[in-house]
Protein backbone atom coordinates (compact mmCIF):
# COMPACT_ATOMS: atom_id res chain seq x y z
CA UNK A 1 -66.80 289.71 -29.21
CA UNK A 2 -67.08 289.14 -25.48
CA UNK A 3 -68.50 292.48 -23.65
CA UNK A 4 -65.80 293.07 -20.96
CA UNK A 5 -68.10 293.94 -18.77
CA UNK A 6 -68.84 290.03 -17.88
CA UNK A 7 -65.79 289.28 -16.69
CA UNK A 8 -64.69 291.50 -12.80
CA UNK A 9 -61.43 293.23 -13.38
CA UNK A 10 -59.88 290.99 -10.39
CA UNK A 11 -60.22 288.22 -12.54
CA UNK A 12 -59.13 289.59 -15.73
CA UNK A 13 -56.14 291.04 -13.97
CA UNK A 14 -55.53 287.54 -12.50
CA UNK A 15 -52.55 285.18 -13.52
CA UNK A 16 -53.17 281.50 -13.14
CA UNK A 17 -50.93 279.28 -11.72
CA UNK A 18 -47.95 277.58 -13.81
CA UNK A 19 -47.07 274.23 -12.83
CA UNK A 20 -44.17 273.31 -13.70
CA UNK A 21 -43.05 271.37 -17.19
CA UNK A 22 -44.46 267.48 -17.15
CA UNK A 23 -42.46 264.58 -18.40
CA UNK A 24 -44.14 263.86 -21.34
CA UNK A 25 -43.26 268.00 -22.18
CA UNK A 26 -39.57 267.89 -21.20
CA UNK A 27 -39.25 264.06 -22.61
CA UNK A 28 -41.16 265.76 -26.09
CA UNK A 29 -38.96 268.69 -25.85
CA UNK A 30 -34.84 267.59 -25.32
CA UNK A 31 -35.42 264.21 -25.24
CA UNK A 32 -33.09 263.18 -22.16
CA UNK A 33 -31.98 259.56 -21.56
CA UNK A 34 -34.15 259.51 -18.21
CA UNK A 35 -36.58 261.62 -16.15
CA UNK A 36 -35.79 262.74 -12.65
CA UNK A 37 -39.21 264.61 -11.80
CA UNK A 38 -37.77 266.97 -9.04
CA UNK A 39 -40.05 270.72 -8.89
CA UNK A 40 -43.32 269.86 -7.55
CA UNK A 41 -42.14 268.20 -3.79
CA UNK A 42 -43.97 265.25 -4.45
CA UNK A 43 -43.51 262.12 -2.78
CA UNK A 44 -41.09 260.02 -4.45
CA UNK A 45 -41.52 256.98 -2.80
CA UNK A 46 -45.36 256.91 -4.32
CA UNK A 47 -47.94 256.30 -2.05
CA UNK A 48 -49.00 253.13 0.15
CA UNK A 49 -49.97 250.43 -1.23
CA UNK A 50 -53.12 249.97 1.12
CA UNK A 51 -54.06 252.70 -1.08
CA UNK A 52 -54.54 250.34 -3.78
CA UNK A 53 -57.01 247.88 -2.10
CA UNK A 54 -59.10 250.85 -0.58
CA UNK A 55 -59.35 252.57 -4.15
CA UNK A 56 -61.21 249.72 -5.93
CA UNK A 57 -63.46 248.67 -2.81
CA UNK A 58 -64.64 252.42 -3.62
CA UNK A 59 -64.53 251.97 -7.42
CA UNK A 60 -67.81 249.24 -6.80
CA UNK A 61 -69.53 252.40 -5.59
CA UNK A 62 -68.95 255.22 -7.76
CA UNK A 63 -71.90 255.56 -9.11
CA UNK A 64 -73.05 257.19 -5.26
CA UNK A 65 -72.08 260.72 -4.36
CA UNK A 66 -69.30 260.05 -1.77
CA UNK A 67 -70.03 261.30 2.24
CA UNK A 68 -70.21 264.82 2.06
CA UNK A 69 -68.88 265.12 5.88
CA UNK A 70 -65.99 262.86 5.31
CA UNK A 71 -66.93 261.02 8.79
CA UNK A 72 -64.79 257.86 8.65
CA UNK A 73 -61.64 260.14 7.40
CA UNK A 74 -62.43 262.53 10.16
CA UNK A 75 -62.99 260.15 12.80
CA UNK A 76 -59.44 258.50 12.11
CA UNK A 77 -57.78 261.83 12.02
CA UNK A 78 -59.54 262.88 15.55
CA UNK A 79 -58.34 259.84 17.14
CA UNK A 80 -54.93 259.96 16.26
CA UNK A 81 -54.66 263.57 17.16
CA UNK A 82 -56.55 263.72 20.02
CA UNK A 83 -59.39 266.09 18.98
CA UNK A 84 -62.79 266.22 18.43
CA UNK A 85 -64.16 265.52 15.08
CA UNK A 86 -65.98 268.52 15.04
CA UNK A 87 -62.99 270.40 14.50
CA UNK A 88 -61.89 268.99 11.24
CA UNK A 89 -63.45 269.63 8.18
CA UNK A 90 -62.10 267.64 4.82
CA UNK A 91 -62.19 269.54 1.33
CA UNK A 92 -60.22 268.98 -2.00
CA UNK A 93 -56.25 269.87 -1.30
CA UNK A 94 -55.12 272.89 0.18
CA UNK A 95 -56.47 275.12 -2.25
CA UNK A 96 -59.94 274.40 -2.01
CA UNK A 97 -59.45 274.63 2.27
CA UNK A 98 -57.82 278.40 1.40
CA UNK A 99 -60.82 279.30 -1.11
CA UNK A 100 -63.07 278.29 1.37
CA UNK A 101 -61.74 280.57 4.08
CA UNK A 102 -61.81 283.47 1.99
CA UNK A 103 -65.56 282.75 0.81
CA UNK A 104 -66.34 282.61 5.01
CA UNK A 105 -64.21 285.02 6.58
CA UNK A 106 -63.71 288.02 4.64
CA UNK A 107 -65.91 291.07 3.30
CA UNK A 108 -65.25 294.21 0.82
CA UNK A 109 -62.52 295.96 2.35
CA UNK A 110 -60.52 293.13 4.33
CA UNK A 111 -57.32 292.10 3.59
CA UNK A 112 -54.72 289.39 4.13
CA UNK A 113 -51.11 289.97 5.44
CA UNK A 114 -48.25 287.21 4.59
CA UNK A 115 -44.68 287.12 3.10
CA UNK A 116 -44.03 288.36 -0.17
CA UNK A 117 -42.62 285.04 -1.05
CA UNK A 118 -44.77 282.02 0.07
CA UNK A 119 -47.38 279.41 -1.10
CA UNK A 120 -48.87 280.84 -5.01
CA UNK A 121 -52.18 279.39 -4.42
CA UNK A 122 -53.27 281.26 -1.56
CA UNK A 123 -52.76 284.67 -3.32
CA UNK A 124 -54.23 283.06 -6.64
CA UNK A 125 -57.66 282.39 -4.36
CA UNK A 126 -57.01 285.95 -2.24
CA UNK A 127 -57.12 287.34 -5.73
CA UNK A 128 -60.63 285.17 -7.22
CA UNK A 129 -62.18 286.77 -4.14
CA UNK A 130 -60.98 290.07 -4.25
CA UNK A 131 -59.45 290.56 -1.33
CA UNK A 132 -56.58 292.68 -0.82
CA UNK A 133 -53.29 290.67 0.00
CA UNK A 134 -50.65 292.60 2.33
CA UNK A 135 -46.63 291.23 1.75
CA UNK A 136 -44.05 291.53 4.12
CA UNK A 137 -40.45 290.81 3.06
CA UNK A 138 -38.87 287.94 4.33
CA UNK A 139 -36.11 288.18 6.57
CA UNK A 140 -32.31 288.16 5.27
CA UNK A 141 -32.44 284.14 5.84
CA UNK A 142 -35.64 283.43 4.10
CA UNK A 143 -38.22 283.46 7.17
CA UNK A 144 -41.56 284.60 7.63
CA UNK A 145 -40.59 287.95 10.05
CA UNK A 146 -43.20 287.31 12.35
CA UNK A 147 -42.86 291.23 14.38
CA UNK A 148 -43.02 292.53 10.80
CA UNK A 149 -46.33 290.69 10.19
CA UNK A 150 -48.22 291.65 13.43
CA UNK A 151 -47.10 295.30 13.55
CA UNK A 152 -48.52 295.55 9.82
CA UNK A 153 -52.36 294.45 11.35
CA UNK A 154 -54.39 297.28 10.58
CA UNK A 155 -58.62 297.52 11.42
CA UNK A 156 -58.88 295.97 7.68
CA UNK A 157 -56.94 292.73 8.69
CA UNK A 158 -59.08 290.12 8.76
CA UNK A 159 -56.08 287.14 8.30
CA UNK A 160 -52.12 286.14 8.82
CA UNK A 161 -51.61 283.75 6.35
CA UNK A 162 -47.93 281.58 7.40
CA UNK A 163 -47.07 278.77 5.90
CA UNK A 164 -44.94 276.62 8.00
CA UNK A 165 -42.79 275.12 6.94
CA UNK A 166 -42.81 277.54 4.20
CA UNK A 167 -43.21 276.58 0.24
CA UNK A 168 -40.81 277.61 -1.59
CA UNK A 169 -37.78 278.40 0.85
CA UNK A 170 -38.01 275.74 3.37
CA UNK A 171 -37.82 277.43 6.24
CA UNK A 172 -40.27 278.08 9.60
CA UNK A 173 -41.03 280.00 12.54
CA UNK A 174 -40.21 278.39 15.68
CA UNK A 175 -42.18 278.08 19.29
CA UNK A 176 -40.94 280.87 20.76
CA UNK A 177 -41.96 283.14 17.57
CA UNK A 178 -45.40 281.14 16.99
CA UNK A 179 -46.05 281.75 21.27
CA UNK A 180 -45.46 285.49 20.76
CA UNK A 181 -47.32 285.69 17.71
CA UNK A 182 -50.55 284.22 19.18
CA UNK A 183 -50.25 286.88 22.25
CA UNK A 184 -50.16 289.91 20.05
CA UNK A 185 -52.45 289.18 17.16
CA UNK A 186 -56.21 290.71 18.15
CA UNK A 187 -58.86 287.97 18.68
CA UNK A 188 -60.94 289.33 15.75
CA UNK A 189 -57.48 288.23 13.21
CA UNK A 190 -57.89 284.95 12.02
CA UNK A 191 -54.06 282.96 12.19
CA UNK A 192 -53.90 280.36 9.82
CA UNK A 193 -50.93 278.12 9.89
CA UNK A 194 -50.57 276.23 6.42
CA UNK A 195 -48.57 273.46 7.32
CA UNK A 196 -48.88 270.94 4.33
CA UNK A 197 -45.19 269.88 5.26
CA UNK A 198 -45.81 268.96 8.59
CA UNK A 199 -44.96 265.72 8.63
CA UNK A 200 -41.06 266.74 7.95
CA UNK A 201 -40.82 268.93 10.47
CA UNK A 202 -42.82 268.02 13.87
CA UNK A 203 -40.09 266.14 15.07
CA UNK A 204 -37.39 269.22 15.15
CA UNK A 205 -36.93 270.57 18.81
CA UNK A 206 -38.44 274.25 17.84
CA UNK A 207 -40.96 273.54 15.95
CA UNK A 208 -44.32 275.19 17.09
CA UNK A 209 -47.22 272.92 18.29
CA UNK A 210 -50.02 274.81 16.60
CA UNK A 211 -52.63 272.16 17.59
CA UNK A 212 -52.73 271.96 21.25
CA UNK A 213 -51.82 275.85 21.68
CA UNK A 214 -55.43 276.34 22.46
CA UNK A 215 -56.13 279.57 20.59
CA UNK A 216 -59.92 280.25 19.28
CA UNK A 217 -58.59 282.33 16.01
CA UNK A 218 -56.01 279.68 14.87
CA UNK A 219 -56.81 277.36 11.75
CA UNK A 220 -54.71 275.15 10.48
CA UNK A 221 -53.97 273.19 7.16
CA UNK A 222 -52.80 269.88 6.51
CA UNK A 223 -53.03 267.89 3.61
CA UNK A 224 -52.38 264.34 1.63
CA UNK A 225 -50.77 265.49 -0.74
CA UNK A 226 -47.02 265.34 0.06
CA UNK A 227 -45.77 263.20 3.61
CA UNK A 228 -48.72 260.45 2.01
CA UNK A 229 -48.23 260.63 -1.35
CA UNK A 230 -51.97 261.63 -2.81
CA UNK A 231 -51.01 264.74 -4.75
CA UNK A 232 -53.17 263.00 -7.47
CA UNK A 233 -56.37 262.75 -5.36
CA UNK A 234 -56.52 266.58 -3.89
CA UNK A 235 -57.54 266.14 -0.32
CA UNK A 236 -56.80 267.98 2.88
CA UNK A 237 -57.94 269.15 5.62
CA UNK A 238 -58.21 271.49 8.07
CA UNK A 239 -58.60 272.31 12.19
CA UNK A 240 -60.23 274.37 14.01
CA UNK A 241 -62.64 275.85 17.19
CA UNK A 242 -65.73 274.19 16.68
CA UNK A 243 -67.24 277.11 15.70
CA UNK A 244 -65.35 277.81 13.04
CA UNK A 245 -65.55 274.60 11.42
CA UNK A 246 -69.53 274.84 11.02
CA UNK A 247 -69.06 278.06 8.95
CA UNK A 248 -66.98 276.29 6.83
CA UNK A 249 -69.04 273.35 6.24
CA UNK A 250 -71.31 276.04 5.48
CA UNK A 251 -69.02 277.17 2.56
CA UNK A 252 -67.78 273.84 1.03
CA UNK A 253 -68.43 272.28 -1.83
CA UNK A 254 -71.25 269.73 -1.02
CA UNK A 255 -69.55 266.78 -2.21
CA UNK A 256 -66.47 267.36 -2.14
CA UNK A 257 -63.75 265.22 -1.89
CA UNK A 258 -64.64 262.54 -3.88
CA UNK A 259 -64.97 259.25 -2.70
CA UNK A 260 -61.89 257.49 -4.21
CA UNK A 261 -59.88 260.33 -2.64
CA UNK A 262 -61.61 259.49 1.24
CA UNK A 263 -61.18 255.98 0.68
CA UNK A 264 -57.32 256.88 -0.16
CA UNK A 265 -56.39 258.86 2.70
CA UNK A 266 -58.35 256.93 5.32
CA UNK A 267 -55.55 254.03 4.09
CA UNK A 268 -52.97 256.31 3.61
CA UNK A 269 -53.76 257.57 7.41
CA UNK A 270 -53.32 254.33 8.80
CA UNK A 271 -50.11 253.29 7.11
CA UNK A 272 -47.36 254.78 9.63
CA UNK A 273 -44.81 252.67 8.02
CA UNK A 274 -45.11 254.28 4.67
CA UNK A 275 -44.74 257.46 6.33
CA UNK A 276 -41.60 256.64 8.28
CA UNK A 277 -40.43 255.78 4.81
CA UNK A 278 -40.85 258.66 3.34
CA UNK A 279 -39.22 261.00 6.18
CA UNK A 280 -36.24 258.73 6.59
CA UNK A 281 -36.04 258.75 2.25
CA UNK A 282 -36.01 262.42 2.90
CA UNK A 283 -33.62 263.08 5.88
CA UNK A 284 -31.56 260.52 4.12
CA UNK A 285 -31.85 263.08 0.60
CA UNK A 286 -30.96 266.04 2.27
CA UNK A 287 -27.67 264.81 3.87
CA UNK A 288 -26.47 263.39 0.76
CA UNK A 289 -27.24 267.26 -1.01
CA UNK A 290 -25.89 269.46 1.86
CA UNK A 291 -22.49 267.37 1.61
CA UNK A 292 -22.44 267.61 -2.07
CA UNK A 293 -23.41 271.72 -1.78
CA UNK A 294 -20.93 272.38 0.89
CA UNK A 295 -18.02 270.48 -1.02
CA UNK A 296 -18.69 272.90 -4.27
CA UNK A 297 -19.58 276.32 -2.08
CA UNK A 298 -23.12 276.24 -3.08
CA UNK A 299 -25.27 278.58 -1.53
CA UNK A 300 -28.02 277.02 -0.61
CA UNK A 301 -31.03 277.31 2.49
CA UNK A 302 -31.43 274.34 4.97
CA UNK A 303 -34.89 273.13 4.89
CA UNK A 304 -37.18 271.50 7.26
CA UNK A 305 -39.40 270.03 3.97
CA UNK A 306 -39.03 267.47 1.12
CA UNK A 307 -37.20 270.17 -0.90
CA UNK A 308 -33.95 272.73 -0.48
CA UNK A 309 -33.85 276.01 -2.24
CA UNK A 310 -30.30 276.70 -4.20
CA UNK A 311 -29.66 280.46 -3.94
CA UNK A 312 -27.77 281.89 -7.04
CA UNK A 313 -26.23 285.13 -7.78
CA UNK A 314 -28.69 286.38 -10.02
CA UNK A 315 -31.46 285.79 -12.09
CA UNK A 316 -29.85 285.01 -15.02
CA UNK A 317 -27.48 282.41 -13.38
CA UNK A 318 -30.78 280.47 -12.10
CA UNK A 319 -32.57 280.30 -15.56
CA UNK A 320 -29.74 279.51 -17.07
CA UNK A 321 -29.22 276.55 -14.41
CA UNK A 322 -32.80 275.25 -14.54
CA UNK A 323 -32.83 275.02 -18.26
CA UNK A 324 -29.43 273.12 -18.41
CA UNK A 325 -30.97 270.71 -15.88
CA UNK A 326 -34.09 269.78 -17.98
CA UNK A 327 -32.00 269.15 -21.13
CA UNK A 328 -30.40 266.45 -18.83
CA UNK A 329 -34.12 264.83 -17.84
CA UNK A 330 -33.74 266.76 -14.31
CA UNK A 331 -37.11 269.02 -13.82
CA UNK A 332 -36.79 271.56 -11.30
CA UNK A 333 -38.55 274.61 -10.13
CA UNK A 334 -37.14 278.18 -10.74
CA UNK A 335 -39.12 280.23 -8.61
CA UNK A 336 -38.91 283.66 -10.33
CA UNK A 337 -42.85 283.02 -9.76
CA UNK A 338 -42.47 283.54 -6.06
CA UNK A 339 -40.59 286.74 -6.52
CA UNK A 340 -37.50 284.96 -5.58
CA UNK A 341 -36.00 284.84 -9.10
CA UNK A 342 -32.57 284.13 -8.41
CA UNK A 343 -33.99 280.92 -6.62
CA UNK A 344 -34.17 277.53 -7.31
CA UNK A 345 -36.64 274.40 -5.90
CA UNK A 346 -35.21 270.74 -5.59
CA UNK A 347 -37.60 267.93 -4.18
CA UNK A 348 -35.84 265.58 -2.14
CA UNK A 349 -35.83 262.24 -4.23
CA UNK A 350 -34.73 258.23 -4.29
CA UNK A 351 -31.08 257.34 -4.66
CA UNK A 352 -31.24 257.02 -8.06
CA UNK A 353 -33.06 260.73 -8.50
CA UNK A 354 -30.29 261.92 -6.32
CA UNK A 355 -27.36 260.64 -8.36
CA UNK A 356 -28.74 261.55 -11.70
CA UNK A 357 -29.29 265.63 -10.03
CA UNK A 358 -25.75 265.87 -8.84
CA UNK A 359 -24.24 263.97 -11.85
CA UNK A 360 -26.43 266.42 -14.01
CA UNK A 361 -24.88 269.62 -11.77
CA UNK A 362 -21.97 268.48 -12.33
CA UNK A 363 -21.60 268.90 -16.29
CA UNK A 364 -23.70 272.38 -15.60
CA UNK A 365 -19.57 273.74 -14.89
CA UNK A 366 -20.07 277.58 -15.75
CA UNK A 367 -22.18 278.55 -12.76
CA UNK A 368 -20.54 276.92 -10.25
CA UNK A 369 -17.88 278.64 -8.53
CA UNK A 370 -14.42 277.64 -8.60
């Protein structure tokens, strides 16, 4: 028998993460006519197909460990953006970017402060670490409550965590809020702005330009994984003060990302067109889903992602809704795991994905209201 003592009580206390159900599970499971793969906000245009090419030129060299400083990748990403590349570094997906900042940044004792209903993986690697995580609520229309969050600092915080756009509800803080946050959070608070759906919002009027805002204690996320389609390869990155980004390639994992996954986002980087797809496939989803939720009364919270959140009455109602939905191939994401259990997560999809979710709601008749 295994002597408890071997494992730390943060980690036997700690829940893993639940993806949601695959299609060979829901296809094994109610065997539907056809799969519309709609909880994970992944792009569903694919990815570009430079990708392809740049994949197996790396596949000839495979057998080398990969550039552990990412220096092509980074060098792109600094000229397109204007910065330095010393202010990028380039890790494995989101979550590896938030592990690392809790393996720099924080010591016995320091905490976190965030919503009480934002990105999973953060508090999953808060939790590995053992760091204390503070939640705020969320404001009556789903928003980070950005006075709430910097009154709460306390000589223990050592990070604001805000994702922004936020994952699951859609939602963001805008200029004005980011401006005043930056001016009342203490210099020795790390800010770190997680915005793996930037690429969907930039463009709106109020959305805050982290980047050039100039502050020394502001990080911020980006990753692959959903405007370029590389979920699969688990690469992001993240920017920074110079400083900061030498204690972090301090912290990373030596070799990490892999090589197949550089080569992949260097051509993913340099394939605008493919990205102007996939915002104009989303803009284009989200019309056609507002109409159809307005025309049945459907509560539901405009997003500035590739997803919307449906807001039900209860819990009950939103099970009950996302189990109907798989039976009929659709595979959404109830988000009782985000503490917002009467909640429900749609990715934005293709035409076709579209149709077969609102044909699909459509024969789920006893939750909607007449």
């Amino acid at each position: 028998m295994l002597n408890k003592k071997i494992v730390p009580v943060n980690i036997e206390e700690l829940k893993p993460y639940v993806a949601g159900k695959t299609i060979e599970e829901v296809v094994k499971e109610y065997k539907p006519e056809r799969i519309s793969k709609l909880a994970s906000n992944e792009n569903r245009l694919g990815y570009s197909n430079a990708v392809n090419d740049a994949v197996n030129r790396a596949l000839s060299v495979v057998n080398n460990y990969p550039d552990p400083q990412s220096l092509a990748l980074r060098a792109a990403i600094a000229d397109t953006l204007k910065i330095e590349s010393d202010q990028i570094v380039v890790a494995s997906g989101s979550e590896s970017l938030i592990s690392m900042l809790c393996r720099t940044f924080f010591q016995d004792g320091d905490e976190i402060i965030t919503a009480d209903a934002t990105f999973i993986g953060m508090l999953i690697q808060a939790k590995i670490q053992n760091i204390e995580v503070s939640k705020i609520p969320l404001t009556h229309d789903y928003r980070f409550d950005v006075r709430a969050l910097v009154d709460a600092i306390s000589p223990k915080t050592r990070m604001l965590y805000i994702a922004n756009p936020n994952n699951p509800t859609g939602t963001f803080i805008t200029q004005q809020e980011f401006d005043w946050m930056m001016e009342n959070v203490p210099e020795d608070v790390l800010v770190v702005m997680d915005e793996a759906y930037y690429e969907f919002a930039y463009q709106l009027a109020d959305f805050p330009d982290a980047l050039n805002s100039g502050y020394d204690n502001l990080i911020i996320l980006r990753t692959f994984s959903k405007g370029y389609g590389l979920a699969g390869f688990r690469i992001g990155y993240a920017i920074a003060e110079k400083k900061l980004i030498v204690y972090l390639h301090k912290t990373k994992l030596t070799f990490e990302p892999g090589a197949l996954a550089q080569a992949a986002a260097l051509a993913a980087w340099h394939d605008t067109e493919f990205l102007t797809k996939t915002v104009d496939l989303c803009d284009k989803a989200s019309a056609k889903l507002y109409r159809y939720f307005e025309d049945r009364s459907v509560k539901y919270v405009r997003s500035a992602t590739n997803f919307v959140m449906i807001v039900f009455d209860n819990e009950e109602e939103a099970s009950h809704f996302t189990t109907e939905m798989l039976k009929r191939g659709v595979i959404l994401r109830w988000l009782r795991a985000f503490g917002l259990a009467d909640c429900v997560r749609v990715t934005f999809g293709t035409d076709e994905e579209m149709d077969h979710f609102i044909s699909s709601m459509d024969e789920v008749k006893n939750w909607i209201k007449k």
